[in-house]
PDB file of N, CA and C in Angstrom:
ATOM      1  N   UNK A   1     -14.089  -4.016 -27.998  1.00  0.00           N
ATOM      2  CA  UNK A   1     -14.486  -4.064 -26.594  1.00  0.00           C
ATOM      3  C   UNK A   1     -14.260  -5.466 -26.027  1.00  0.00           C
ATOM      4  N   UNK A   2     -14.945  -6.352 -27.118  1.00  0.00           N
ATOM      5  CA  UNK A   2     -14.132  -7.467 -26.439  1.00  0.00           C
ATOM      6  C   UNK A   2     -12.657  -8.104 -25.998  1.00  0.00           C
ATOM      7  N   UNK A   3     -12.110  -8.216 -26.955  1.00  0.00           N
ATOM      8  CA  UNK A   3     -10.560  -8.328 -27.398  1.00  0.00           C
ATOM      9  C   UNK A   3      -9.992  -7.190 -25.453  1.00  0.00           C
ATOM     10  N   UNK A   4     -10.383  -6.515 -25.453  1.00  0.00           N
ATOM     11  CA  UNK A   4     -10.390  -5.664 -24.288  1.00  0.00           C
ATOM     12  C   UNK A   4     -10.552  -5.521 -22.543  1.00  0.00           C
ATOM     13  N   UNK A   5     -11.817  -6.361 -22.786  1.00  0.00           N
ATOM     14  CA  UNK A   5     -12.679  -7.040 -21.880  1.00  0.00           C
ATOM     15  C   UNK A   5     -11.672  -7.999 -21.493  1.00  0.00           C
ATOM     16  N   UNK A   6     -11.082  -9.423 -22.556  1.00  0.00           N
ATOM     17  CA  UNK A   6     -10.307 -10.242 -22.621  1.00  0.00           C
ATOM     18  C   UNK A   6      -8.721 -10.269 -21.514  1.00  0.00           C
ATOM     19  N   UNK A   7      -8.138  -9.469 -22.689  1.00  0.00           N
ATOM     20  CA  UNK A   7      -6.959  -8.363 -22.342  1.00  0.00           C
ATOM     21  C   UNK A   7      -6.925  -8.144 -20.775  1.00  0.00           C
ATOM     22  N   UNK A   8      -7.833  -7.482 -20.253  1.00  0.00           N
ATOM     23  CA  UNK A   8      -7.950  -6.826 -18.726  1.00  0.00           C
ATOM     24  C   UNK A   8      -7.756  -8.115 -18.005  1.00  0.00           C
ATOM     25  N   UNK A   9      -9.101  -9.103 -18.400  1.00  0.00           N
ATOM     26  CA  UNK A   9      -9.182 -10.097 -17.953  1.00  0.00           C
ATOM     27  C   UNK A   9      -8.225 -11.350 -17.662  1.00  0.00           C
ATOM     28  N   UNK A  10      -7.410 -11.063 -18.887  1.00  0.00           N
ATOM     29  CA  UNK A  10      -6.050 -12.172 -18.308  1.00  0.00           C
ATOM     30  C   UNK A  10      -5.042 -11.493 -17.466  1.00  0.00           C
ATOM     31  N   UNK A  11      -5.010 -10.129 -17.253  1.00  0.00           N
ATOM     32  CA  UNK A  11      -4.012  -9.298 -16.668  1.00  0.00           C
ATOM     33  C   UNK A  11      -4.533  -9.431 -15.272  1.00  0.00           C
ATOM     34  N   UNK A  12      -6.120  -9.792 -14.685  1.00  0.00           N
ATOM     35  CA  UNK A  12      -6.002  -9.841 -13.574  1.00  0.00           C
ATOM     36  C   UNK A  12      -5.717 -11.788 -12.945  1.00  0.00           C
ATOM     37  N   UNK A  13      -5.672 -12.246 -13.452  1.00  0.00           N
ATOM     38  CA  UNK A  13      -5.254 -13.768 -13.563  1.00  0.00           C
ATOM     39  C   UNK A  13      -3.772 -14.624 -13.364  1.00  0.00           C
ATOM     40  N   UNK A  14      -3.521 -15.311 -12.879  1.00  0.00           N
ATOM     41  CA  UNK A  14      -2.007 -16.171 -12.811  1.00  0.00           C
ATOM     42  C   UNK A  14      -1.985 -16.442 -14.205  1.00  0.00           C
ATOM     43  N   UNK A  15      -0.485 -16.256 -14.513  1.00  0.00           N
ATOM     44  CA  UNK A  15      -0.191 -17.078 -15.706  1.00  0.00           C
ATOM     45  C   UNK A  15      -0.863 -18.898 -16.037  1.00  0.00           C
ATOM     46  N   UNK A  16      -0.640 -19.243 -14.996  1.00  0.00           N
ATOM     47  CA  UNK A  16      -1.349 -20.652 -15.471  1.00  0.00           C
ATOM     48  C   UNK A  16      -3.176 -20.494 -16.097  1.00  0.00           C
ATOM     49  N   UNK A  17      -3.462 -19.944 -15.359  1.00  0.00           N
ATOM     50  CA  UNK A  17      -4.993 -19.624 -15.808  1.00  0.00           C
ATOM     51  C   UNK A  17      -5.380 -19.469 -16.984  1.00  0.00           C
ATOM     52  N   UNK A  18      -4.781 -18.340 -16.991  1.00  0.00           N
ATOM     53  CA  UNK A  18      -4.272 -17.693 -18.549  1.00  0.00           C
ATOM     54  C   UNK A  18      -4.181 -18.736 -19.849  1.00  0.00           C
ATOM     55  N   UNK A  19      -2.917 -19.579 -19.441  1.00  0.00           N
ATOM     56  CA  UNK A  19      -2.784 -20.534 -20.550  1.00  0.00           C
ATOM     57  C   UNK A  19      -3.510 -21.808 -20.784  1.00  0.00           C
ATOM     58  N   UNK A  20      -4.368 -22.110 -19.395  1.00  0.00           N
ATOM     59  CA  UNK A  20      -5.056 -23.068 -19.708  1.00  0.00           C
ATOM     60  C   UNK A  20      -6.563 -22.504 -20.166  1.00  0.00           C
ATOM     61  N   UNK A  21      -7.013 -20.959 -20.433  1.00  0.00           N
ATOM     62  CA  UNK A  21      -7.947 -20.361 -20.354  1.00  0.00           C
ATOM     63  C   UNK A  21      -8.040 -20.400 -22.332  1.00  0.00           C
ATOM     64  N   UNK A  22      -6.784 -19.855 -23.286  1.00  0.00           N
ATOM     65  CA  UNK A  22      -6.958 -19.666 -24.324  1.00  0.00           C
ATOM     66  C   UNK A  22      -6.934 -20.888 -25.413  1.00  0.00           C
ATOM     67  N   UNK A  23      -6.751 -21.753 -25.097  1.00  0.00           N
ATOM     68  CA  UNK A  23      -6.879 -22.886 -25.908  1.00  0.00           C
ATOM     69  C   UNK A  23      -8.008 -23.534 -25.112  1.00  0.00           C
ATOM     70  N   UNK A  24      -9.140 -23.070 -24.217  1.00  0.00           N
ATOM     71  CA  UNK A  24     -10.433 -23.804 -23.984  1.00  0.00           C
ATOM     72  C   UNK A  24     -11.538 -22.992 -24.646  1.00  0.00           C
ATOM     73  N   UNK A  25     -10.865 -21.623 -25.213  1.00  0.00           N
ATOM     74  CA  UNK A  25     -11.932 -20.971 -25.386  1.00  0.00           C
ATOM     75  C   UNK A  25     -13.075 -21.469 -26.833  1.00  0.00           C
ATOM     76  N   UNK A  26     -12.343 -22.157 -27.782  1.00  0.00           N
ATOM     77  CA  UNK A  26     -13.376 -23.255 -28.823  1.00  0.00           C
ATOM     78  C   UNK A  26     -14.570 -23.836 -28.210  1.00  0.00           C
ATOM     79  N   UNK A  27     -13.589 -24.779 -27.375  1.00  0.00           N
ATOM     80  CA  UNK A  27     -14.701 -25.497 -26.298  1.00  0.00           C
ATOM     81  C   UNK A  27     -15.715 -25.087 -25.903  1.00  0.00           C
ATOM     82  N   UNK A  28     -15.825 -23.442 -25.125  1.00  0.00           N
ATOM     83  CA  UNK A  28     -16.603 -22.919 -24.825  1.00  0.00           C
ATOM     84  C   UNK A  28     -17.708 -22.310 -25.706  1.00  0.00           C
ATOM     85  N   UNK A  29     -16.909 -21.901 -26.714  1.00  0.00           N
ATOM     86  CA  UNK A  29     -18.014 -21.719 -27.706  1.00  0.00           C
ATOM     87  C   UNK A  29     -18.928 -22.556 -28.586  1.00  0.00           C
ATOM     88  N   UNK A  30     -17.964 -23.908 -28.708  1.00  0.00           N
ATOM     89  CA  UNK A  30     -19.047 -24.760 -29.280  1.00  0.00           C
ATOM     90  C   UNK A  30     -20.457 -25.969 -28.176  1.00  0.00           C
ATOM     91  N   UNK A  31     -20.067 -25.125 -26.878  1.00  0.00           N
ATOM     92  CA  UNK A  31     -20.725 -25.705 -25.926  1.00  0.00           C
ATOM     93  C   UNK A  31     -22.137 -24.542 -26.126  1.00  0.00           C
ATOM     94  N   UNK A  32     -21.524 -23.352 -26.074  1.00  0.00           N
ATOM     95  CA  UNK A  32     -22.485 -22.402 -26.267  1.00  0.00           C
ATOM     96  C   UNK A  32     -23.352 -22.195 -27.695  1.00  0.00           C
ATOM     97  N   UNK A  33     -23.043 -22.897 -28.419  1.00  0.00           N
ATOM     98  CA  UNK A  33     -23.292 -22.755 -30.051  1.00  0.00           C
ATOM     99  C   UNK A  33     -24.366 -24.106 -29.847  1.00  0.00           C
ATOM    100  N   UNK A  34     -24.127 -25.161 -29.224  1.00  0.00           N
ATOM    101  CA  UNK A  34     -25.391 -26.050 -28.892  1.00  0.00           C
ATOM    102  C   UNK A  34     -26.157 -26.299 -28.703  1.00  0.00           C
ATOM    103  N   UNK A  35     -25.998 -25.416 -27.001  1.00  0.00           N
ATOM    104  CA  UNK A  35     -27.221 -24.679 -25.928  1.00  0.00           C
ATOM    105  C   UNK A  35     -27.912 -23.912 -26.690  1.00  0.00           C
ATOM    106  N   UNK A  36     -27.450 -23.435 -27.504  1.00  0.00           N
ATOM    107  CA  UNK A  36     -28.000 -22.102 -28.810  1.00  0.00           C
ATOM    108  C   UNK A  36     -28.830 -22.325 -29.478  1.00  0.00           C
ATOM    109  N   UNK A  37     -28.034 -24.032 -30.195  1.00  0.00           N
ATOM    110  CA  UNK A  37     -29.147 -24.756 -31.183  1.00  0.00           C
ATOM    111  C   UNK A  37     -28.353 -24.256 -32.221  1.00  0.00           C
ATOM    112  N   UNK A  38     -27.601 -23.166 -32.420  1.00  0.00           N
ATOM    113  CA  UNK A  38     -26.325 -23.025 -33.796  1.00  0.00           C
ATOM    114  C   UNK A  38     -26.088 -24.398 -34.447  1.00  0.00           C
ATOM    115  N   UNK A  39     -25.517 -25.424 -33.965  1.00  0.00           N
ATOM    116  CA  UNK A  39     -24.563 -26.149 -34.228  1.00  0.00           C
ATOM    117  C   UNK A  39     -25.240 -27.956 -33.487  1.00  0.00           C
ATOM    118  N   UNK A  40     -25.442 -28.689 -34.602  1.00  0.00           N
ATOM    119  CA  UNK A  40     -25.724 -29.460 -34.214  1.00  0.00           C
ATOM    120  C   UNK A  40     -24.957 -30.665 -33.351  1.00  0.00           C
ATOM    121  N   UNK A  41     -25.276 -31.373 -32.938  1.00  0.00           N
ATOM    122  CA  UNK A  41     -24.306 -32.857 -32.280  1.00  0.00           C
ATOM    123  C   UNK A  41     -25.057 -33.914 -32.313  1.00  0.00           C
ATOM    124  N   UNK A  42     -24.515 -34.777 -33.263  1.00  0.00           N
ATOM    125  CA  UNK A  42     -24.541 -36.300 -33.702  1.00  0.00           C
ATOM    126  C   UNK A  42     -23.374 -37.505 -33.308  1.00  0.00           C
ATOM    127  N   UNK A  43     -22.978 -37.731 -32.264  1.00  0.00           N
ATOM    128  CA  UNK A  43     -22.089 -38.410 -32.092  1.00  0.00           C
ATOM    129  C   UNK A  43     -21.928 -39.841 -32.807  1.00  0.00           C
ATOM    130  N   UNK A  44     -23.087 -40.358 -33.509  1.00  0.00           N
ATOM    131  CA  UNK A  44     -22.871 -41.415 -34.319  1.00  0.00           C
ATOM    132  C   UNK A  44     -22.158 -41.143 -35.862  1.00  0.00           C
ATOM    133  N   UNK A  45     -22.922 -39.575 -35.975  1.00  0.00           N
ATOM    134  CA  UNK A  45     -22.121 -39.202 -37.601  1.00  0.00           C
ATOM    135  C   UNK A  45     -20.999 -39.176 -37.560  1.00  0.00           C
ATOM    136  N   UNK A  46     -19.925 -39.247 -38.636  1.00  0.00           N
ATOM    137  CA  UNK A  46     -18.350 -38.231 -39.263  1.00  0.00           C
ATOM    138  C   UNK A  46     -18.586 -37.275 -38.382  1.00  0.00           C
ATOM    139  N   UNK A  47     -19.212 -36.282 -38.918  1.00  0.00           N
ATOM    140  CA  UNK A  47     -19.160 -34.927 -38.457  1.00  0.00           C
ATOM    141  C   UNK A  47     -19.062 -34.495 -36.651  1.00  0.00           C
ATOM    142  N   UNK A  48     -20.326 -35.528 -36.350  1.00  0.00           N
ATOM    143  CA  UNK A  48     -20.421 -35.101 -35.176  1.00  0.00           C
ATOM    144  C   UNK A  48     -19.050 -36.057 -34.215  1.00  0.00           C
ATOM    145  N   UNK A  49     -18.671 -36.721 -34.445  1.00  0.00           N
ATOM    146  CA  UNK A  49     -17.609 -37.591 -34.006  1.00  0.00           C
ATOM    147  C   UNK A  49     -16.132 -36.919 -34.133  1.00  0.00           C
ATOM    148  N   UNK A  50     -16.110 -36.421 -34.836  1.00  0.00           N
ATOM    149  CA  UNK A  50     -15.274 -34.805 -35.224  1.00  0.00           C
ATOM    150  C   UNK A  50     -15.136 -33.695 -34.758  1.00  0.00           C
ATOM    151  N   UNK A  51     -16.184 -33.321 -34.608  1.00  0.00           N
ATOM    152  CA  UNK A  51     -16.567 -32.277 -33.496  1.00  0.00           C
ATOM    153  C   UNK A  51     -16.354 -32.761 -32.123  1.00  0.00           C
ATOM    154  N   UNK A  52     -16.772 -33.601 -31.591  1.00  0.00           N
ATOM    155  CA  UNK A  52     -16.341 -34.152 -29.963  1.00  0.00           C
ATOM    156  C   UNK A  52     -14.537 -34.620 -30.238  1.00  0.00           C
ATOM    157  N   UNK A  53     -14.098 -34.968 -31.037  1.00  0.00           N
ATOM    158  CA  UNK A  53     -12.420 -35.298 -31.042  1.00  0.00           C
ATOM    159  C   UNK A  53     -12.090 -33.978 -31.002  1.00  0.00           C
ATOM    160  N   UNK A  54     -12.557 -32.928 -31.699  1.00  0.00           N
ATOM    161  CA  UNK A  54     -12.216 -31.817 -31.599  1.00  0.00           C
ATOM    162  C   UNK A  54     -12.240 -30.991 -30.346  1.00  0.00           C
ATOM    163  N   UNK A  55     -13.154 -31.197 -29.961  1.00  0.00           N
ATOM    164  CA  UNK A  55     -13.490 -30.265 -28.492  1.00  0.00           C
ATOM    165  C   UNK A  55     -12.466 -31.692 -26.990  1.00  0.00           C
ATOM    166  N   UNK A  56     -12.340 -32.830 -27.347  1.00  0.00           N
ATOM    167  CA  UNK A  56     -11.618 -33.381 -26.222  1.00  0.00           C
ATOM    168  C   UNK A  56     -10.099 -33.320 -26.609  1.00  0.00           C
ATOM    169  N   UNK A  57      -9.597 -32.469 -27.907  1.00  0.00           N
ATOM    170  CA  UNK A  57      -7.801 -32.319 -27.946  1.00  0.00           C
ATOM    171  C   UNK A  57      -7.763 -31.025 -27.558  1.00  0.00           C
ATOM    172  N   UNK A  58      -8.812 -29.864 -27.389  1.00  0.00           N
ATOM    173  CA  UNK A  58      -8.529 -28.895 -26.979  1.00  0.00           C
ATOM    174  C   UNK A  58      -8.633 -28.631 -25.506  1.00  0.00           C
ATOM    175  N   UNK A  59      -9.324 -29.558 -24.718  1.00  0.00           N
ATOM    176  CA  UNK A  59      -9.121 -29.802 -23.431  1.00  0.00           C
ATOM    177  C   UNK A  59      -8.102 -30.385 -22.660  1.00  0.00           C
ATOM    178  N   UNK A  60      -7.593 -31.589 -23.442  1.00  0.00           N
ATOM    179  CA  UNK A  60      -6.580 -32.125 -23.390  1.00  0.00           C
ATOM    180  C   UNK A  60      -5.438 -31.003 -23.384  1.00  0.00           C
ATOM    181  N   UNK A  61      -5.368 -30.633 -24.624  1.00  0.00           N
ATOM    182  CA  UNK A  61      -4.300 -29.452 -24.540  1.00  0.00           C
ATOM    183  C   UNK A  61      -4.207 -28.635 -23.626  1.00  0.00           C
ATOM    184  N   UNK A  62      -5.533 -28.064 -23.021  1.00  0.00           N
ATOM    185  CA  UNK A  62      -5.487 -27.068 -21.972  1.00  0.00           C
ATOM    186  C   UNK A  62      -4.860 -27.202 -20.781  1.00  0.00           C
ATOM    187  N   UNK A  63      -5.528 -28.752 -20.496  1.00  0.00           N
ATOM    188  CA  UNK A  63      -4.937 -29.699 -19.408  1.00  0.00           C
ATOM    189  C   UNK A  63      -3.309 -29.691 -19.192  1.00  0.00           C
ATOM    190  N   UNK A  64      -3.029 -30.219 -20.100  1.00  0.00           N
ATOM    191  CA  UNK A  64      -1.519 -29.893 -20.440  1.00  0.00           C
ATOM    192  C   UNK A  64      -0.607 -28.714 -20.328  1.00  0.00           C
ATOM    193  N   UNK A  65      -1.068 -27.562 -20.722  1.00  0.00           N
ATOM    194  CA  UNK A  65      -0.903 -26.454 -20.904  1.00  0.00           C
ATOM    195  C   UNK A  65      -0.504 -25.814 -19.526  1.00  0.00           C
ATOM    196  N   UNK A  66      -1.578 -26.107 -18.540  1.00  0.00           N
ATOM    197  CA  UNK A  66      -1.470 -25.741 -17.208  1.00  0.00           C
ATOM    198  C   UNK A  66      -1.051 -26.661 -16.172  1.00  0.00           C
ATOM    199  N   UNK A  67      -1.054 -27.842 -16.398  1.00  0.00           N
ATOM    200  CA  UNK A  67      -0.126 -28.421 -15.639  1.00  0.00           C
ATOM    201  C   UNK A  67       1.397 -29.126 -15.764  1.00  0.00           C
ATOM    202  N   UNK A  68       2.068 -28.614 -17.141  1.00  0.00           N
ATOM    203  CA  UNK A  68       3.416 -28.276 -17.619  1.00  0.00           C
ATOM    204  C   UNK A  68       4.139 -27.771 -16.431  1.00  0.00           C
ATOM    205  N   UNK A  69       5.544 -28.634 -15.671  1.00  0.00           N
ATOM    206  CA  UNK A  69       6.026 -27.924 -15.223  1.00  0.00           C
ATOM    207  C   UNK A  69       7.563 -27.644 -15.248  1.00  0.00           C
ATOM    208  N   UNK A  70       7.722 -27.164 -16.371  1.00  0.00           N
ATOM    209  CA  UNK A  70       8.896 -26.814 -16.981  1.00  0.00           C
ATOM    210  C   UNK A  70       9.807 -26.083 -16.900  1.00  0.00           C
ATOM    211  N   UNK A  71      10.849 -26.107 -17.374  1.00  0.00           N
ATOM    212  CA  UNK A  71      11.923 -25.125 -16.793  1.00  0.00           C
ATOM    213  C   UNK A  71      11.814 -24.103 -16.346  1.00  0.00           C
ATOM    214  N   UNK A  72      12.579 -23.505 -15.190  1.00  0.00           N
ATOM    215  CA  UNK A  72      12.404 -21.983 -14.889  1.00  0.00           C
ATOM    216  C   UNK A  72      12.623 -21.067 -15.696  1.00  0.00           C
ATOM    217  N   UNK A  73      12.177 -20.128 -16.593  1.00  0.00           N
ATOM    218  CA  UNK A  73      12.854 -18.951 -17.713  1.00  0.00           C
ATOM    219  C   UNK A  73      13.250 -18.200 -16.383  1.00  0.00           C
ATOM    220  N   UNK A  74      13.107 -17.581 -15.885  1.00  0.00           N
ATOM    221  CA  UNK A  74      14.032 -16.411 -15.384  1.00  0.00           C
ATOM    222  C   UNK A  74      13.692 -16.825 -13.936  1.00  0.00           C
ATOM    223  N   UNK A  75      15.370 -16.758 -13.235  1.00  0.00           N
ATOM    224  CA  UNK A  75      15.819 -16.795 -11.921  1.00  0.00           C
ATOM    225  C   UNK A  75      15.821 -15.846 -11.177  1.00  0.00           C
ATOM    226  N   UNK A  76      15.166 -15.624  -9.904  1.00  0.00           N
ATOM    227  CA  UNK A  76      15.520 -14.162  -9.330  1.00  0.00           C
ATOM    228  C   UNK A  76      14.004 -14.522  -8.455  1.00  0.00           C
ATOM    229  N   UNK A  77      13.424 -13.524  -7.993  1.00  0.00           N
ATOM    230  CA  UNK A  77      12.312 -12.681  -7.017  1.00  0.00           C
ATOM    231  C   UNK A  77      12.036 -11.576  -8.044  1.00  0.00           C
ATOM    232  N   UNK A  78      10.601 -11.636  -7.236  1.00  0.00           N
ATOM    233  CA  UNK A  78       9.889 -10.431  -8.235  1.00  0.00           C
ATOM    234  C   UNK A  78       9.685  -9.411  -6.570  1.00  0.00           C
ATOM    235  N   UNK A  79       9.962  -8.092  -7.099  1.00  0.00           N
ATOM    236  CA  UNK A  79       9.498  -6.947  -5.728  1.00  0.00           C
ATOM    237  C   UNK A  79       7.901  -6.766  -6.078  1.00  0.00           C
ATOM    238  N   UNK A  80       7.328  -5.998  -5.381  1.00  0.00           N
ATOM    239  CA  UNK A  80       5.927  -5.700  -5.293  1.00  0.00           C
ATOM    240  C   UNK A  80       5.155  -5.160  -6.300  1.00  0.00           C
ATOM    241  N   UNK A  81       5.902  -4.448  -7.008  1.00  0.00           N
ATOM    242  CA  UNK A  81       5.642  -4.272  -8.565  1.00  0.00           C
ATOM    243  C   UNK A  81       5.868  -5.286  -9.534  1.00  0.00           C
ATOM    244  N   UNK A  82       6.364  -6.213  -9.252  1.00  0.00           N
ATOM    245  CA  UNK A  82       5.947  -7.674  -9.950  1.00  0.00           C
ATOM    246  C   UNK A  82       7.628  -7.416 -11.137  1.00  0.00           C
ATOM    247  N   UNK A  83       8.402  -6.727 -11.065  1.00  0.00           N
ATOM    248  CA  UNK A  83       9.748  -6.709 -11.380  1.00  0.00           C
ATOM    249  C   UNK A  83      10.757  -7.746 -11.156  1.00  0.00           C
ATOM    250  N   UNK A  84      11.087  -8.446 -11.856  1.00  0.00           N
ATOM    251  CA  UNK A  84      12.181  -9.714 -11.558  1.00  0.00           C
ATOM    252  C   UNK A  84      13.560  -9.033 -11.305  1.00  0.00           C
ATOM    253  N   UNK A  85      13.899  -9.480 -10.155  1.00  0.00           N
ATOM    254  CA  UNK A  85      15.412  -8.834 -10.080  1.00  0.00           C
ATOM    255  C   UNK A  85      16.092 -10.090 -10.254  1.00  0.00           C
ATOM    256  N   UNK A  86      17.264 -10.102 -10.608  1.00  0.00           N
ATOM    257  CA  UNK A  86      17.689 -11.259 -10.570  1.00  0.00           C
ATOM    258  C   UNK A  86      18.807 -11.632  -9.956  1.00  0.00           C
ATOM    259  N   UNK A  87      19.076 -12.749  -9.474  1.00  0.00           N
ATOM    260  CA  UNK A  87      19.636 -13.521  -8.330  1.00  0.00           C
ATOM    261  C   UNK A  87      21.111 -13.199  -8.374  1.00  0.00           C
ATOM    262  N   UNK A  88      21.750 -12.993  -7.358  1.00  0.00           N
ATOM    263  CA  UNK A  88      23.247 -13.226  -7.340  1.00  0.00           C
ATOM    264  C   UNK A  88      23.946 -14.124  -7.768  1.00  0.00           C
ATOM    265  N   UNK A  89      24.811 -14.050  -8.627  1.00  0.00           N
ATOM    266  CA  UNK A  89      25.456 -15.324  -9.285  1.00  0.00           C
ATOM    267  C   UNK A  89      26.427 -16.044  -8.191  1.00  0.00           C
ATOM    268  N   UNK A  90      26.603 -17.100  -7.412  1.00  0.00           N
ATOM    269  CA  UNK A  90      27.393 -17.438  -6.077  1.00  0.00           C
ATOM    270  C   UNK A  90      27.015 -18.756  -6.212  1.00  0.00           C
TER     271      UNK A  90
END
C-alpha cells in the first residue's frame, strides 16, 4: 500500500519534484526517527557527527538533483496526453 501510495504520488508530480523527492526521503525519516525518540543525536560523538554528514550529502544531493540542468533527452512537444512527438528535422 505504501510503495503504491508512493507510485500514485510521484505520477501526480513534475519530474523535478520527483527527483529531488527520492533521495530526501532518509532525511525525512531520520528527522522522524528523532521526533520519535528512535534514534538518538549527539553531534559531539563519531556517531552522531555521522549521522548529520549523512543527512547534509543527502540534501545536498537532492539539491543537486533538482536543480541539474542538463541536456535535453528528447526533442519535440508533448500533445495533451503528454506524448512526445518529435520535431522536424530542418
Amino acid at each position: 500500500l505504501n510503495q503504491l501510495a508512493f507510485l500514485k504520488g510521484l505520477a501526480l508530480t513534475s519530474p523535478v519534484v520527483a527527483g529531488a523527492l527520492q533521495p530526501s526521503i532518509p532525511v525525512f525519516t531520520f528527522i522522524l526517527a528523532v521526533a520519535l525518540g528512535d534514534e538518538t543525536l549527539r553531534p559531539r560523538r563519531r556517531d552522531g557527527a555521522l549521522k548529520l554528514l549523512g543527512v547534509a550529502l543527502c540534501v545536498i544531493g537532492a539539491l543537486l538533483t533538482s536543480a541539474y540542468q542538463g541536456d535535453m533527452v528528447l526533442r519535440g512537444s508533448e500533445d495533451a496526453l503528454g506524448t512526445v512527438k518529435e520535431a522536424a528535422a530542418g
